[in-house]
C-alpha atoms as a PDB file:
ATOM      1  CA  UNK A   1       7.162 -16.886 -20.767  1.00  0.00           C
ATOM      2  CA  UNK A   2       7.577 -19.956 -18.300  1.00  0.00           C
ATOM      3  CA  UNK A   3       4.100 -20.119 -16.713  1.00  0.00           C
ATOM      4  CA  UNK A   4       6.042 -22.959 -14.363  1.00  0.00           C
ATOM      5  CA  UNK A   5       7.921 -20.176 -13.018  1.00  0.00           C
ATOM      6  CA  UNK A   6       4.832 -17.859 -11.919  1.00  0.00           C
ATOM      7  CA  UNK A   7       2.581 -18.489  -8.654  1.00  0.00           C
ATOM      8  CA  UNK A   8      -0.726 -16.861  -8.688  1.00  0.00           C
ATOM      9  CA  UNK A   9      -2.011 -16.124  -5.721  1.00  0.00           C
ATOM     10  CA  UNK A  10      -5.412 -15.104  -5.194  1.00  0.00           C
ATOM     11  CA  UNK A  11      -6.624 -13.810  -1.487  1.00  0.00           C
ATOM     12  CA  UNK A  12     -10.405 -14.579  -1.153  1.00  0.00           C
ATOM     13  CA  UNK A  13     -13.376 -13.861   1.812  1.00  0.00           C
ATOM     14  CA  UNK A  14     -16.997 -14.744   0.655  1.00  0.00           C
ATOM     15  CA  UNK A  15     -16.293 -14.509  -3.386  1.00  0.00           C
ATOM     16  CA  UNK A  16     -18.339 -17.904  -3.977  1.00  0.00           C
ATOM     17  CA  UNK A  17     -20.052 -15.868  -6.971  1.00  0.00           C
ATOM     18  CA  UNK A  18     -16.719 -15.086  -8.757  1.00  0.00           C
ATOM     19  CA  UNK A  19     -13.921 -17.059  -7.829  1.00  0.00           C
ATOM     20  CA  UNK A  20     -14.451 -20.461  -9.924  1.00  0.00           C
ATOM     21  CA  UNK A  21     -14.354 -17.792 -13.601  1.00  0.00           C
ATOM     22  CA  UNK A  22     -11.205 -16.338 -11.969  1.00  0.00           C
ATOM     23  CA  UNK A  23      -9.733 -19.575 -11.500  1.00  0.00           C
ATOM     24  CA  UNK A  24     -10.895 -21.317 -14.604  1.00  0.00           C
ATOM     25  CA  UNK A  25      -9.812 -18.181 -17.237  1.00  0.00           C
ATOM     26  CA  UNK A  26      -6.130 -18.714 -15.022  1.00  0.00           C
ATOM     27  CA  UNK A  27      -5.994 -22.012 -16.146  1.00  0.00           C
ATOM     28  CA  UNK A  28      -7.430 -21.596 -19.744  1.00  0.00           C
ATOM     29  CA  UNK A  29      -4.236 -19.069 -20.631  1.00  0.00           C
ATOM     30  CA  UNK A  30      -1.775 -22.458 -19.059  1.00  0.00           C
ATOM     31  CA  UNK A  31      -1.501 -20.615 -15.580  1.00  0.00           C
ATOM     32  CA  UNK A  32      -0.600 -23.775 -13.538  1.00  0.00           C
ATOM     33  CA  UNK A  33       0.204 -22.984  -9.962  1.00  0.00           C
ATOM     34  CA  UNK A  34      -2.958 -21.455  -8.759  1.00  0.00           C
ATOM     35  CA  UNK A  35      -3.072 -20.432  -4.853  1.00  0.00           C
ATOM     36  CA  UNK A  36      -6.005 -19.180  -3.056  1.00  0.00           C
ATOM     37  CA  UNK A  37      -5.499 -18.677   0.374  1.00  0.00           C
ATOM     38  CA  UNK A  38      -8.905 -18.026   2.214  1.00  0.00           C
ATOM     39  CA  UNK A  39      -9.794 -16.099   4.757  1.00  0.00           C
ATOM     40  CA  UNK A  40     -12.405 -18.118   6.799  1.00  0.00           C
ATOM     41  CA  UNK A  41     -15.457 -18.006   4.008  1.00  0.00           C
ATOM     42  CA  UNK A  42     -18.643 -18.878   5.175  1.00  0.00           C
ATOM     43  CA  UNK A  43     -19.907 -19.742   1.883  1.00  0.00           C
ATOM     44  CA  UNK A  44     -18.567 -21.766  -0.444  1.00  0.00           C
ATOM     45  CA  UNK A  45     -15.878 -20.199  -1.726  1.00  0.00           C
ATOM     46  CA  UNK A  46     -13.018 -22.694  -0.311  1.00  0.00           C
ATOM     47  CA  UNK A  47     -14.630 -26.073  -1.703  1.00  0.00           C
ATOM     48  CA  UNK A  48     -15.363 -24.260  -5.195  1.00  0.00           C
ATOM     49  CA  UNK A  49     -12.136 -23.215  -5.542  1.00  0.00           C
ATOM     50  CA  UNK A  50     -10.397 -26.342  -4.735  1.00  0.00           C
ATOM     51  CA  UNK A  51     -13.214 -27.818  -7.448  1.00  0.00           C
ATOM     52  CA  UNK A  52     -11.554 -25.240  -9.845  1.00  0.00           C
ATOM     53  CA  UNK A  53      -7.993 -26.911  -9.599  1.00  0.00           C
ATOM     54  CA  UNK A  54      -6.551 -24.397  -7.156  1.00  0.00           C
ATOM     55  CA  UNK A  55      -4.379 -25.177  -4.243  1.00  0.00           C
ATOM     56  CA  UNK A  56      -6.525 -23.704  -1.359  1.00  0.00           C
ATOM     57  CA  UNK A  57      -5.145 -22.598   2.154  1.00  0.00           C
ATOM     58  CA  UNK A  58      -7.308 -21.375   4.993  1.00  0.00           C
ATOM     59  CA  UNK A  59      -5.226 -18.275   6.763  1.00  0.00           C
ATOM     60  CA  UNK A  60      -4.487 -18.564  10.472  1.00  0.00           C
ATOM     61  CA  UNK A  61      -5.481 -15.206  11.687  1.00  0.00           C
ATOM     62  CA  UNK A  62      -7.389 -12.547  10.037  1.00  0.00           C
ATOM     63  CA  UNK A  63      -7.372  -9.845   7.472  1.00  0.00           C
ATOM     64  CA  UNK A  64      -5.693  -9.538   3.937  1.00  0.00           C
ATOM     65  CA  UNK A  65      -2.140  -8.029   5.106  1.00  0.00           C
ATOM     66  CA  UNK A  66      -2.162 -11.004   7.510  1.00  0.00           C
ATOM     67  CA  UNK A  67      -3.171 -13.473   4.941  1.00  0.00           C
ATOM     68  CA  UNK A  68      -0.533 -12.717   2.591  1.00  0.00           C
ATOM     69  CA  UNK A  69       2.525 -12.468   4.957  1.00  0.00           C
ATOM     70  CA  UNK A  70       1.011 -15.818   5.897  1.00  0.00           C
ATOM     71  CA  UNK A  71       1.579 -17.171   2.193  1.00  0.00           C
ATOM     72  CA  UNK A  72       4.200 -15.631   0.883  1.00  0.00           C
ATOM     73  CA  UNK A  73       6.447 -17.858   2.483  1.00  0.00           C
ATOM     74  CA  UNK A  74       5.213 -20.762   1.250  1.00  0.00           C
ATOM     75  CA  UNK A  75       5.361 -19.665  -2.348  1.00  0.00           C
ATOM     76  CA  UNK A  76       8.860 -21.169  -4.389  1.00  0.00           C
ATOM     77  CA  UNK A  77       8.000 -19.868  -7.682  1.00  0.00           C
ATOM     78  CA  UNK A  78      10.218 -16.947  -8.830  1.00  0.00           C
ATOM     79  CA  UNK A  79       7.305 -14.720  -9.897  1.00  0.00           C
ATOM     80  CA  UNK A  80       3.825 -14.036  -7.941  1.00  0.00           C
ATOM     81  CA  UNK A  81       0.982 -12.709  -9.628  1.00  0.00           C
ATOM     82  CA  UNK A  82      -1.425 -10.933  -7.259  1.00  0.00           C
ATOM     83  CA  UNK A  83      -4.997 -10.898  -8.072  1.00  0.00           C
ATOM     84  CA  UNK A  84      -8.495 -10.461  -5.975  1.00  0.00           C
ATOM     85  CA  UNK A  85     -10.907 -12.820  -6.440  1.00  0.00           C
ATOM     86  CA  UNK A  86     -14.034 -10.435  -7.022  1.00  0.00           C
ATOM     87  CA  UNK A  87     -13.603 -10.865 -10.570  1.00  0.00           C
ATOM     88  CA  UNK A  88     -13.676  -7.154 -11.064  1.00  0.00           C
ATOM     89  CA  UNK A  89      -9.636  -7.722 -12.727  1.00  0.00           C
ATOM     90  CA  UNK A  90      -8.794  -9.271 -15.738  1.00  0.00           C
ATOM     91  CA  UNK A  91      -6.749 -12.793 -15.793  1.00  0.00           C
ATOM     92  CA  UNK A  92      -6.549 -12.196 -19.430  1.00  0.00           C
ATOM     93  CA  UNK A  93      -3.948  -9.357 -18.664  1.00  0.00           C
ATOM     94  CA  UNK A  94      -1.571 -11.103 -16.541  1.00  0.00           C
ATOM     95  CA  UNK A  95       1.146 -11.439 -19.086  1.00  0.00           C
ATOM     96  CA  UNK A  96       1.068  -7.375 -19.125  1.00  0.00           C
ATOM     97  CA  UNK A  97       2.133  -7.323 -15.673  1.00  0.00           C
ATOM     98  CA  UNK A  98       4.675  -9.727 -15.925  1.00  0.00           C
ATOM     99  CA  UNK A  99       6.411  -8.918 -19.275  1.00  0.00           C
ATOM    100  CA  UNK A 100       8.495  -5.706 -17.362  1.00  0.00           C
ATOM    101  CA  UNK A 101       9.319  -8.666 -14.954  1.00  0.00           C
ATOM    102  CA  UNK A 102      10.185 -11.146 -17.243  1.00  0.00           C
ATOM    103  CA  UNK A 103      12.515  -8.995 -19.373  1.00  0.00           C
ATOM    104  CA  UNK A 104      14.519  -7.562 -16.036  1.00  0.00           C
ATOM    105  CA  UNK A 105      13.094  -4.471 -16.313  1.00  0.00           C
ATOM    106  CA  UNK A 106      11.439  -3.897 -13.047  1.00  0.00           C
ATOM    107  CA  UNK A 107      10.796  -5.731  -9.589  1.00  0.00           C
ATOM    108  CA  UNK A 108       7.037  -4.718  -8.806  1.00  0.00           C
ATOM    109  CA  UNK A 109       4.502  -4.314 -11.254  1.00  0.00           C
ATOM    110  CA  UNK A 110       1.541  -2.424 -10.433  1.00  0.00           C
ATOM    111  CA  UNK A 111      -1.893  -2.787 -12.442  1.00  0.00           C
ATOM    112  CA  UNK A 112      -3.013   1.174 -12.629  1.00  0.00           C
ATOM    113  CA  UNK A 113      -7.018   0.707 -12.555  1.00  0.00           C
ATOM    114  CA  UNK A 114      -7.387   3.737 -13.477  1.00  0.00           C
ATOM    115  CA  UNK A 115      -5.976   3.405 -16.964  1.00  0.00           C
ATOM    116  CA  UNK A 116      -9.365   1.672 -18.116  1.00  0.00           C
ATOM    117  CA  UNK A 117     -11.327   2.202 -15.155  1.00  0.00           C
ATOM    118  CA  UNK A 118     -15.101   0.812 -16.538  1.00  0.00           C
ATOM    119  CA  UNK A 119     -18.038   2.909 -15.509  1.00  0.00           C
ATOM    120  CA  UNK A 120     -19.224   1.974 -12.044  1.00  0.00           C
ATOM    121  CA  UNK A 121     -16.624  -0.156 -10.919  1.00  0.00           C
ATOM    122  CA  UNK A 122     -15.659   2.684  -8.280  1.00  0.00           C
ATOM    123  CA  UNK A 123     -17.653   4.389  -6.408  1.00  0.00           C
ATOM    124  CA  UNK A 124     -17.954   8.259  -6.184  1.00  0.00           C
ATOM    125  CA  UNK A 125     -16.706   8.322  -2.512  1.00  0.00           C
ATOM    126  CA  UNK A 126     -13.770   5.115  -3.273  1.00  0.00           C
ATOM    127  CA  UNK A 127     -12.978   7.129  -6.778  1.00  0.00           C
ATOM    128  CA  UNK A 128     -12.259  10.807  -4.120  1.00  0.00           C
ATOM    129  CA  UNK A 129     -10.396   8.485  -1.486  1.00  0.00           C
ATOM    130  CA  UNK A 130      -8.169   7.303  -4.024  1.00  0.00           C
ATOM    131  CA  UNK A 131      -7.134  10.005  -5.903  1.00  0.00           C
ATOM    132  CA  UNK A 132      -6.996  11.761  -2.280  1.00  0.00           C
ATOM    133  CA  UNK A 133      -4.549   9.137  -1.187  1.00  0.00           C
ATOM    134  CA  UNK A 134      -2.610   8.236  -3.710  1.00  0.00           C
ATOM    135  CA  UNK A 135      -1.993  12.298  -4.212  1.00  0.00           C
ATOM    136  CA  UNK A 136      -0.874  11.894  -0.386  1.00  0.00           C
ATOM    137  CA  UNK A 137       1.694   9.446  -1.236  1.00  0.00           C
ATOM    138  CA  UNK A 138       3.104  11.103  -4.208  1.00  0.00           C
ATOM    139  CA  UNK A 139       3.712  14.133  -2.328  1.00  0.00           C
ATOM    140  CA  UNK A 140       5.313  12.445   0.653  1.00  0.00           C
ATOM    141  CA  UNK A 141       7.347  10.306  -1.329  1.00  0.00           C
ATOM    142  CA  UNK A 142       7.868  11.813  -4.282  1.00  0.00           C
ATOM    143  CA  UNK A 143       7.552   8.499  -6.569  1.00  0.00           C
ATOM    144  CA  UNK A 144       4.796   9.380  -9.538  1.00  0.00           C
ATOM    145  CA  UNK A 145       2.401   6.316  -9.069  1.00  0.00           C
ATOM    146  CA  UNK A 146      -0.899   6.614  -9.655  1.00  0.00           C
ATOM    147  CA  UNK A 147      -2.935   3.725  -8.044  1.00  0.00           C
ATOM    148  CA  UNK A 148      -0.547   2.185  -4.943  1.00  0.00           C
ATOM    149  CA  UNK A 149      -4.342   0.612  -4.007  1.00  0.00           C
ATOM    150  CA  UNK A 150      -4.265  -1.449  -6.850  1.00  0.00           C
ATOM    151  CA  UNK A 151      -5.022  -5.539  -5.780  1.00  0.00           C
ATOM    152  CA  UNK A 152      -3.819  -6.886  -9.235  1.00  0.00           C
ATOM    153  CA  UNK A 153       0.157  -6.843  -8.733  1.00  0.00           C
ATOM    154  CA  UNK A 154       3.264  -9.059  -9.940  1.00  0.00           C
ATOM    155  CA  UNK A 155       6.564  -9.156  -8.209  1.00  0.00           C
ATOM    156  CA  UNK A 156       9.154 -11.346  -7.800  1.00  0.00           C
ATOM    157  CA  UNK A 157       9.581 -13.547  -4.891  1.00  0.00           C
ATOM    158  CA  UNK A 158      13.089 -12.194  -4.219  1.00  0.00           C
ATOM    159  CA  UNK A 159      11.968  -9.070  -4.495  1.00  0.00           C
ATOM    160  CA  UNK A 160       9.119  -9.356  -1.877  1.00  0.00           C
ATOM    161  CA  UNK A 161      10.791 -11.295   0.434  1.00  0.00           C
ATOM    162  CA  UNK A 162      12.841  -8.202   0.943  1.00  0.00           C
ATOM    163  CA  UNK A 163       9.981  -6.168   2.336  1.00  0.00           C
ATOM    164  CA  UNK A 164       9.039  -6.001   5.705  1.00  0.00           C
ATOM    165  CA  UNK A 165       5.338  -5.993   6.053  1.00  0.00           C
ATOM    166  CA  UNK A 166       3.784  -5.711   9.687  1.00  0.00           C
ATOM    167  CA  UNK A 167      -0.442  -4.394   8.464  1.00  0.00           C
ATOM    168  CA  UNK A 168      -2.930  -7.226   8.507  1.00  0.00           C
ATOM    169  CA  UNK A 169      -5.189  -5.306   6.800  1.00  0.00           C
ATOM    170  CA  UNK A 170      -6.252  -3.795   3.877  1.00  0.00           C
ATOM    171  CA  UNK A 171      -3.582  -1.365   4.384  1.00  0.00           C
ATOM    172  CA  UNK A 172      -1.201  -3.943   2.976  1.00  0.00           C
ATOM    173  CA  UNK A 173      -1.167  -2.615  -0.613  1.00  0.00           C
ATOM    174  CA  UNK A 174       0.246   0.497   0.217  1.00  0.00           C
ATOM    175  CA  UNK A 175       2.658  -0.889   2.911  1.00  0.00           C
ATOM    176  CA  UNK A 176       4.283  -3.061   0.107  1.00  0.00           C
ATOM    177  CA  UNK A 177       4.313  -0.089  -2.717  1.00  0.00           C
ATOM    178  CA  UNK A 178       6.051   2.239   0.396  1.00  0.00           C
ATOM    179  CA  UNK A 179       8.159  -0.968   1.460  1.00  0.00           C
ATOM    180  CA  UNK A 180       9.216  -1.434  -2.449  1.00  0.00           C
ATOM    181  CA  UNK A 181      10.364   2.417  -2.434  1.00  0.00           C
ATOM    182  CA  UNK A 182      12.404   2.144   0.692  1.00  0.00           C
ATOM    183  CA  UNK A 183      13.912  -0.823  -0.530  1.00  0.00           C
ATOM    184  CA  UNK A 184      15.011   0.749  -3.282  1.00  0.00           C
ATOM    185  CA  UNK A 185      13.096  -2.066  -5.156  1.00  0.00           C
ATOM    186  CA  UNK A 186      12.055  -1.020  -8.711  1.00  0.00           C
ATOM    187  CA  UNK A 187       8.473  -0.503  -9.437  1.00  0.00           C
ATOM    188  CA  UNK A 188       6.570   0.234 -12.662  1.00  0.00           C
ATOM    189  CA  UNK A 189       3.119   1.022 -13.120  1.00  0.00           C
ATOM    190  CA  UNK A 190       1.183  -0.484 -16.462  1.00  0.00           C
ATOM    191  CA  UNK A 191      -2.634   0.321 -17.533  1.00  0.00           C
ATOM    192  CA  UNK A 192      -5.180  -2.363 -16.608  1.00  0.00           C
ATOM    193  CA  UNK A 193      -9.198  -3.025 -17.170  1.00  0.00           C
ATOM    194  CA  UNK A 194     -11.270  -2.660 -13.900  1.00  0.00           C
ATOM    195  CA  UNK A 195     -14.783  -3.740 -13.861  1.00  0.00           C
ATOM    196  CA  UNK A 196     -17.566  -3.498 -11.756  1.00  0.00           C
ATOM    197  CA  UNK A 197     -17.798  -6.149  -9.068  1.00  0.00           C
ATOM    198  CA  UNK A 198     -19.222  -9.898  -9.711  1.00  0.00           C
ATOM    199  CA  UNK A 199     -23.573  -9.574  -9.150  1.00  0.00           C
ATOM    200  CA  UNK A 200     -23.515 -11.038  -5.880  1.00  0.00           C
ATOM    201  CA  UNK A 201     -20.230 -10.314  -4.149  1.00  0.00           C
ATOM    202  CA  UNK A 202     -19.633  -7.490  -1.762  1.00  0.00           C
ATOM    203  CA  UNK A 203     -16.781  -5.317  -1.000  1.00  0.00           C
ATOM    204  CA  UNK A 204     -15.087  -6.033   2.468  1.00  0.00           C
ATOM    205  CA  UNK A 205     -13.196  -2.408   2.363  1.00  0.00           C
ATOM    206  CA  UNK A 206     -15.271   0.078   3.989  1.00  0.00           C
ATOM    207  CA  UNK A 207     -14.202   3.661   2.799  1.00  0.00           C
ATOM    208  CA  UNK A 208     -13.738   5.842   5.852  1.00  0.00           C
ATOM    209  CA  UNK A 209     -12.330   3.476   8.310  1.00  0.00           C
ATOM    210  CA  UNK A 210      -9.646   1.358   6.055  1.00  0.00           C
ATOM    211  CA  UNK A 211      -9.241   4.659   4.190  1.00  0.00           C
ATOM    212  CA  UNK A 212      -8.318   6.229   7.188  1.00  0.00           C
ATOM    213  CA  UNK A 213      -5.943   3.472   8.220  1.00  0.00           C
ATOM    214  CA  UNK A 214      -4.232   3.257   4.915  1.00  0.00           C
ATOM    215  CA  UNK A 215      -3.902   7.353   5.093  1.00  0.00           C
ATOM    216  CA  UNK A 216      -2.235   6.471   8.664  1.00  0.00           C
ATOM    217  CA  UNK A 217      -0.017   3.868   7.376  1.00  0.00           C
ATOM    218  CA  UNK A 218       0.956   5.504   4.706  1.00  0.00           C
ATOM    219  CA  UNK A 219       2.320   9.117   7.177  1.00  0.00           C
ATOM    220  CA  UNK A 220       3.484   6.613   9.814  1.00  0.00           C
ATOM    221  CA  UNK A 221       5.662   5.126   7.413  1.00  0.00           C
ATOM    222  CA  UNK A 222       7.472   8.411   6.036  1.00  0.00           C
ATOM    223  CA  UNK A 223       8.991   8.688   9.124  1.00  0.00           C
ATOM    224  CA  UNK A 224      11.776   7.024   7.500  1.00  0.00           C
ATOM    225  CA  UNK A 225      11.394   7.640   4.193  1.00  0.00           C
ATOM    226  CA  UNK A 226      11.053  11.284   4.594  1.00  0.00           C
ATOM    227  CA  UNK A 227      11.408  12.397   7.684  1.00  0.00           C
ATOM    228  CA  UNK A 228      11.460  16.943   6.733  1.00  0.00           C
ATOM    229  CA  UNK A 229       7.692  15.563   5.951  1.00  0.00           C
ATOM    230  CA  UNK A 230       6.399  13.798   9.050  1.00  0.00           C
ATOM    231  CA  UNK A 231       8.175  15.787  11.543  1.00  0.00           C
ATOM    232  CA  UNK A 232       8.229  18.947   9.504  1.00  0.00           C
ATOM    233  CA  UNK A 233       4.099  18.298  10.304  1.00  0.00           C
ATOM    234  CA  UNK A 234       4.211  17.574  13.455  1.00  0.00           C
ATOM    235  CA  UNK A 235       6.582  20.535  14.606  1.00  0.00           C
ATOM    236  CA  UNK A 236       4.300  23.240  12.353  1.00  0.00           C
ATOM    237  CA  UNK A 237       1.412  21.595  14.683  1.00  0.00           C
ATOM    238  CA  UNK A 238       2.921  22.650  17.568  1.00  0.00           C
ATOM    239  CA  UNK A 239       4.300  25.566  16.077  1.00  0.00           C
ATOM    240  CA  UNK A 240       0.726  26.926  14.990  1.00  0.00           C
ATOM    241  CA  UNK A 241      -0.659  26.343  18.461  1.00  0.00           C
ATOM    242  CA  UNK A 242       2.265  27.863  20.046  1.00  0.00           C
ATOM    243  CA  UNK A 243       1.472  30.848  17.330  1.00  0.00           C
ATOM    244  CA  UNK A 244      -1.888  31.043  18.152  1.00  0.00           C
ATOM    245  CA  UNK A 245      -1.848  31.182  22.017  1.00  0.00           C
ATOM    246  CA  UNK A 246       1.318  33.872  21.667  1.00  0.00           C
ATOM    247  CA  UNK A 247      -1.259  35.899  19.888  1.00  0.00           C
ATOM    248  CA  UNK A 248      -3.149  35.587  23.223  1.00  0.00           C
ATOM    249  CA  UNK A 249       0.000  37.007  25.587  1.00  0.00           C
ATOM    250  CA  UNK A 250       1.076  39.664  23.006  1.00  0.00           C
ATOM    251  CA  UNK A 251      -2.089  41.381  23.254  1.00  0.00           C
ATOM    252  CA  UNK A 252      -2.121  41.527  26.914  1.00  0.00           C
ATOM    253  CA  UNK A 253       1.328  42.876  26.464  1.00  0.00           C
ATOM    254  CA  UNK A 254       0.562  45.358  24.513  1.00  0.00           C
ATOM    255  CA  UNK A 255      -2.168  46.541  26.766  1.00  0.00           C
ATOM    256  CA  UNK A 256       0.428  47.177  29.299  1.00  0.00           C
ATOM    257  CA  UNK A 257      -0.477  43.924  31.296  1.00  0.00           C
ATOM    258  CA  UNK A 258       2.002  41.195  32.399  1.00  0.00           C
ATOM    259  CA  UNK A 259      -0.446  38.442  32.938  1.00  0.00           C
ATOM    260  CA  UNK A 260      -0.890  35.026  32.266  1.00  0.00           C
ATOM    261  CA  UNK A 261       2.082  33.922  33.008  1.00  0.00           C
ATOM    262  CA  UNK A 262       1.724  30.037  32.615  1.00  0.00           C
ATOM    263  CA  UNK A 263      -0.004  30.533  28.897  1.00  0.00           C
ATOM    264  CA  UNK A 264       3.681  32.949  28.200  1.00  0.00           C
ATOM    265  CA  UNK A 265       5.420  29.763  29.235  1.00  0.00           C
ATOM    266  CA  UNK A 266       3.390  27.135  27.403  1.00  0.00           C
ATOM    267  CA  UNK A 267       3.750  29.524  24.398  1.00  0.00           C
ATOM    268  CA  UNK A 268       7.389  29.117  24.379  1.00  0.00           C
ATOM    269  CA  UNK A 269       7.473  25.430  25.206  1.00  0.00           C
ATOM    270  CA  UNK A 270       5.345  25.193  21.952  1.00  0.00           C
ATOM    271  CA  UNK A 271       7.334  27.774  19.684  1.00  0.00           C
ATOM    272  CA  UNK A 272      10.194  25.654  20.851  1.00  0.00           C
ATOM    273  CA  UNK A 273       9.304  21.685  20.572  1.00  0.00           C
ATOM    274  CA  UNK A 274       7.875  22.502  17.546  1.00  0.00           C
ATOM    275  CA  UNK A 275      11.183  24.661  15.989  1.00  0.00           C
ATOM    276  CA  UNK A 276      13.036  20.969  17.522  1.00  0.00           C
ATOM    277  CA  UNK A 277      11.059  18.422  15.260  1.00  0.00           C
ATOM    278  CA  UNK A 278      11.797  20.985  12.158  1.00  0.00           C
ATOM    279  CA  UNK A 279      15.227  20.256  13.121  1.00  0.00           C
ATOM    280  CA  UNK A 280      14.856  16.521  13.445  1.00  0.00           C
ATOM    281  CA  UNK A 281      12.753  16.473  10.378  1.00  0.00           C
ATOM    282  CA  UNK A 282      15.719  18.188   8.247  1.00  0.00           C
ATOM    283  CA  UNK A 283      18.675  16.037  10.078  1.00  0.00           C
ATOM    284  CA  UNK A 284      16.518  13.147   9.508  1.00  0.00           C
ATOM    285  CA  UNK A 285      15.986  14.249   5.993  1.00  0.00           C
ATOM    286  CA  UNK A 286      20.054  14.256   5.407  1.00  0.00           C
ATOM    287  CA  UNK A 287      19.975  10.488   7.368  1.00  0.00           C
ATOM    288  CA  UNK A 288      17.152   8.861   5.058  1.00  0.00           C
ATOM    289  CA  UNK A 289      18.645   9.580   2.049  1.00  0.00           C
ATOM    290  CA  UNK A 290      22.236   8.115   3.177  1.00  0.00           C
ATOM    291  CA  UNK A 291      20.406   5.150   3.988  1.00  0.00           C
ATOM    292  CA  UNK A 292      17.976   4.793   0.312  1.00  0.00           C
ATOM    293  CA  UNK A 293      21.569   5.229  -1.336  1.00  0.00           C
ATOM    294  CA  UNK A 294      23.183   2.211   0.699  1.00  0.00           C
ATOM    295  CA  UNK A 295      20.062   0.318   0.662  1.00  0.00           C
ATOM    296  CA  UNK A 296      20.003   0.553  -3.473  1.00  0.00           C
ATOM    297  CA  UNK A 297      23.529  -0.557  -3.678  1.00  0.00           C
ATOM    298  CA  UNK A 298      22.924  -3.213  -1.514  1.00  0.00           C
ATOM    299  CA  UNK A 299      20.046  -4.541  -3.563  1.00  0.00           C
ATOM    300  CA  UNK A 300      22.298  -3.822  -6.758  1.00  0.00           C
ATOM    301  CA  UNK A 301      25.185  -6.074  -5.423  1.00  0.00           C
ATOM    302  CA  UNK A 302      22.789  -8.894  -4.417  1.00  0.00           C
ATOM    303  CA  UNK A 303      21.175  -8.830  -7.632  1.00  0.00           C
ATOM    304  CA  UNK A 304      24.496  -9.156  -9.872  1.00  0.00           C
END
């Protein structure tokens, strides 16, 4: 392994507690190109990392997504290695997420934290979101990952610079598993440690509202990738409804009344919009999966 040839990159807000061990185990194991980018501390966490030996770049906006877009054009290495700086991953595993890369066997390496997932690191609440998610994912894209939420990553740069990423939030971790399946990008999952966070740090994700946005993200972006799923939704939405308030007229039809006229009407235009974006969804369906073949062979071609 050419640690020349690997960039790790290490997005940090406030982790003044943690970030000099991350940095310092990094450089211990003959990691060499070390890049934090920050995202306007207000402790110390800038200065100590620079102190460290690490190349240290303030973001221009906000947010992680944001942060990372930012950097990954500066990066020339061939390999990244994504890690948080919270301490709560394990430098000393690196070369477990990059061996698949190393050997050609893969283009995005994700660090499964729940294959030694230490007691307390997670939350009761975080540990429900997660497995709700990432059982959302798997069912509307039908790859078999377990932990798309996972901060300690390794790609290569070729590889990422093929995704287009638009959140500037947490969200971003998903976006760039999803982006790496509609690429047609290769992506392998490998077991990792996750610990409880460094005393004195505090997580920036809260649960309900990034979880919701990530849950968002991730059904906004299947309108592409599988369309029979996010209009197939949709249309039973406005199926059901269309159901329900027919269940309204038919009565009063059976009574022997013809009443209510403008509900009989919206009751069709329901029953029918809905029946339309099952239609969509399935031509869509036929569509997506023309483009996922040409997209692979696309990626093949470039890569030989």
């Amino acid at each position: 392994m050419n640690l020349e040839d690997v960039c790790v990159l290490i997005p940090t807000l406030n982790e003044e507690e943690s970030i000099k061990s991350v940095i310092a185990e990094f450089k211990s194991l003959g990691f060499k190109n070390i890049l934090v980018i920050d995202g306007h501390s207000t402790d110390r966490t800038a200065a100590i990392a620079e102190r460290a030996g690490a190349q240290v770049i303030l973001q221009s906006g906000k947010g992680k997504g944001q942060a990372l877009k930012e950097v990954f054009e500066m990066i020339d290495q061939d390999y990244i290695l994504l890690i948080d700086g919270d301490g709560t991953y394990l430098p000393a595993e690196a070369g477990r997420l990059l061996e698949p890369l190393l050997k050609g066997r893969t283009d995005h390496v994700v660090g499964n934290r729940f294959g030694h997932l230490s007691g307390g690191a997670l939350k009761r609440l975080n540990l429900i979101g997660n497995k709700l998610i990432n059982g959302f994912f798997r069912i509307i894209y039908r790859v078999q990952l377990t932990d798309i939420l996972s901060g300690y990553r390794a790609f290569t740069t070729d590889g990422i610079s093929h995704l287009d990423l638009t959140t500037p939030g947490f969200e971003i971790e998903s976006e760039m598993t999803i982006e790496s399946v509609k690429k047609g990008l290769r992506i392998t999952e490998v077991p990792i440690t996750y610990r409880p966070r460094t005393a004195g740090t505090k997580t920036k994700l809260n649960p309900l509202k990034d979880g919701l946005k990530i849950i968002l993200t991730i059904f906004r972006m299947a309108k592409t990738q599988n369309p029979m799923i996010y209009f197939g939704l949709i249309g039973s939405v406005f199926g059901a409804a269309g159901f329900l308030t027919g269940l309204y007229v038919v009565r009063d039809w059976l009574s022997g009344r013809i009443e209510h006229i403008p509900l009989t009407i919206l009751t069709a235009i329901l029953i029918i919009v809905g029946f339309q974006l099952l239609m969509i969804g399935i031509l869509g369906d036929v569509m997506a999966s023309i483009q996922r073949e040409t997209m692979r062979e696309l990626y093949r071609r470039e890569k030989k």
